[in-house]
Protein backbone atom coordinates (compact mmCIF):
# COMPACT_ATOMS: atom_id res chain seq x y z
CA UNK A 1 0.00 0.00 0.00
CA UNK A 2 1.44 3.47 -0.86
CA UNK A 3 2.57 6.22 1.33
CA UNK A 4 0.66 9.12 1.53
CA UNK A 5 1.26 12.32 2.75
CA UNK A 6 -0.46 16.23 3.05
CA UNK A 7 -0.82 19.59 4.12
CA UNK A 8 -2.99 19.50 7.31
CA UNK A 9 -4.53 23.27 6.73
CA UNK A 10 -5.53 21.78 3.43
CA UNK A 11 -6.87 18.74 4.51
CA UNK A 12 -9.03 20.83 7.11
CA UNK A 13 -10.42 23.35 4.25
CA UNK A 14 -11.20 20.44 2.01
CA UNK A 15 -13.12 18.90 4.72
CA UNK A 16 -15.11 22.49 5.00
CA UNK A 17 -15.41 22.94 1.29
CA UNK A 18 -16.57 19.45 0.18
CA UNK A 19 -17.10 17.32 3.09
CA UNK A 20 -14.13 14.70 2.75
CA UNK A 21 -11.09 14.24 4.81
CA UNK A 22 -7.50 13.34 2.88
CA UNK A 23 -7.56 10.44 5.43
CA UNK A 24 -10.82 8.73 3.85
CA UNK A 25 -10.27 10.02 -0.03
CA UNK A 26 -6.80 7.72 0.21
CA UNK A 27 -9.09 4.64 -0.33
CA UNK A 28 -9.47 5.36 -3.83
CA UNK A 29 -6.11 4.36 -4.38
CA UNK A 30 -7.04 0.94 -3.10
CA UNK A 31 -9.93 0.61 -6.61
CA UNK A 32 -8.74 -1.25 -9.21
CA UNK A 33 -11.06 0.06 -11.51
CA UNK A 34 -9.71 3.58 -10.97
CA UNK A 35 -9.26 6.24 -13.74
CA UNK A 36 -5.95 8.22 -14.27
CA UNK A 37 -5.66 11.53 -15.70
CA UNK A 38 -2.78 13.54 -15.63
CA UNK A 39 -2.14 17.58 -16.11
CA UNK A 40 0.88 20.15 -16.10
CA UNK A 41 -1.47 22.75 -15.52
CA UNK A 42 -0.15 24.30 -12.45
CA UNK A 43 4.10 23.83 -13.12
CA UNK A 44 4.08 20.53 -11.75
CA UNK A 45 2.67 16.90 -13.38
CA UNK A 46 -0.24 16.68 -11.12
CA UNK A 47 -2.61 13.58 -11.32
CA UNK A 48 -6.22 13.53 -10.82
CA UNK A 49 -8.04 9.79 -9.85
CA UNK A 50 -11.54 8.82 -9.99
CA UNK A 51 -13.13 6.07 -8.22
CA UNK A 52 -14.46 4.38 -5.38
CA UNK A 53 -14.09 4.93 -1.99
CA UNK A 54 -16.45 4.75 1.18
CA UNK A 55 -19.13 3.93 -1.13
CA UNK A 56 -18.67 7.33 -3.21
CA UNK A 57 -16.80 7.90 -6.44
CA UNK A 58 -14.85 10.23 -5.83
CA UNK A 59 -12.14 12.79 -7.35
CA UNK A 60 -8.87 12.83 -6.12
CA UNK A 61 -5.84 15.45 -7.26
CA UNK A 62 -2.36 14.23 -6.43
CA UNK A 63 1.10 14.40 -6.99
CA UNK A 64 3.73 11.62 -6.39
CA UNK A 65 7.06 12.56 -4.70
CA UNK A 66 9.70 9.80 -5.05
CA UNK A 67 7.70 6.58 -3.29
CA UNK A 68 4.89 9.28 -1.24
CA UNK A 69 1.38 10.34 -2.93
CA UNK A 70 1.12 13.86 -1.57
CA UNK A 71 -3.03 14.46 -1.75
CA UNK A 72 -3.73 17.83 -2.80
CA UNK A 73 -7.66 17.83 -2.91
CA UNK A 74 -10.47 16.00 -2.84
CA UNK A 75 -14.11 15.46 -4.16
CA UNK A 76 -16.93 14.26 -5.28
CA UNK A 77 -16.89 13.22 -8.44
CA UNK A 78 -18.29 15.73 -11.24
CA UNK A 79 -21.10 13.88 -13.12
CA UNK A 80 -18.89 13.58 -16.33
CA UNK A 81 -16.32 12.05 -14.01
CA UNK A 82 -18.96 9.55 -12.70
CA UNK A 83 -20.41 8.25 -16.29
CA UNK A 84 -16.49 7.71 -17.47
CA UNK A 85 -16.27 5.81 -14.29
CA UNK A 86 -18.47 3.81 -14.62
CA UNK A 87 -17.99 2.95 -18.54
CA UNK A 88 -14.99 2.58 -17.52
CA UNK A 89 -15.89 -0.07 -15.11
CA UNK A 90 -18.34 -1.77 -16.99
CA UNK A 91 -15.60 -2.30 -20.44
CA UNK A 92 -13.57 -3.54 -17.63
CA UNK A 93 -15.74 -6.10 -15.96
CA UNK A 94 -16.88 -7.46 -19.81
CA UNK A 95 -13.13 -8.03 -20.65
CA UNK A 96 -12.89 -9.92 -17.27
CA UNK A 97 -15.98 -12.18 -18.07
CA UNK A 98 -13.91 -13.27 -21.51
């Protein structure tokens, strides 16, 4: 299981802003069926996962430093983030079945 990691004043404002501690959003990391996106938008390659975790799908943006996932927010997932999901998971569980 990976090593995660976060800045507590952040964790505390996304807990304000949209109800979900850094603590609970690194469950995600534990779906198999998880997407992976990844952006340069802010100077740094910064990821952003969707999937499941306590029975949510969920949004999560990260950035990996050497062997540590440093959490950088968290959410629920936007409705065009939930229907990729899902496809997602659906293609997946067909190519299992085969």
């Amino acid at each position: 299981m990976p090593n995660f990691d976060w800045d507590p004043n952040k964790n505390k404002s996304n807990q304000e802003k949209h109800k979900i501690a850094f603590e609970d959003a690194s469950d995600v990391f534990n779906d198999k069926n998880r997407l992976e996106y990844v952006s340069d938008k802010q100077g740094e390659t910064r990821y952003l996962t969707v999937g499941k975790a306590f029975q949510a799908i969920i949004s999560v943006v990260y950035t990996p430093i050497n062997l540590i996932i440093r959490i950088i927010s968290a959410r629920r997932a936007s409705q065009d983030e939930r229907r990729a999901y899902l496809s997602n998971k659906l293609t997946s569980k067909e190519d299992d079945e085969s």
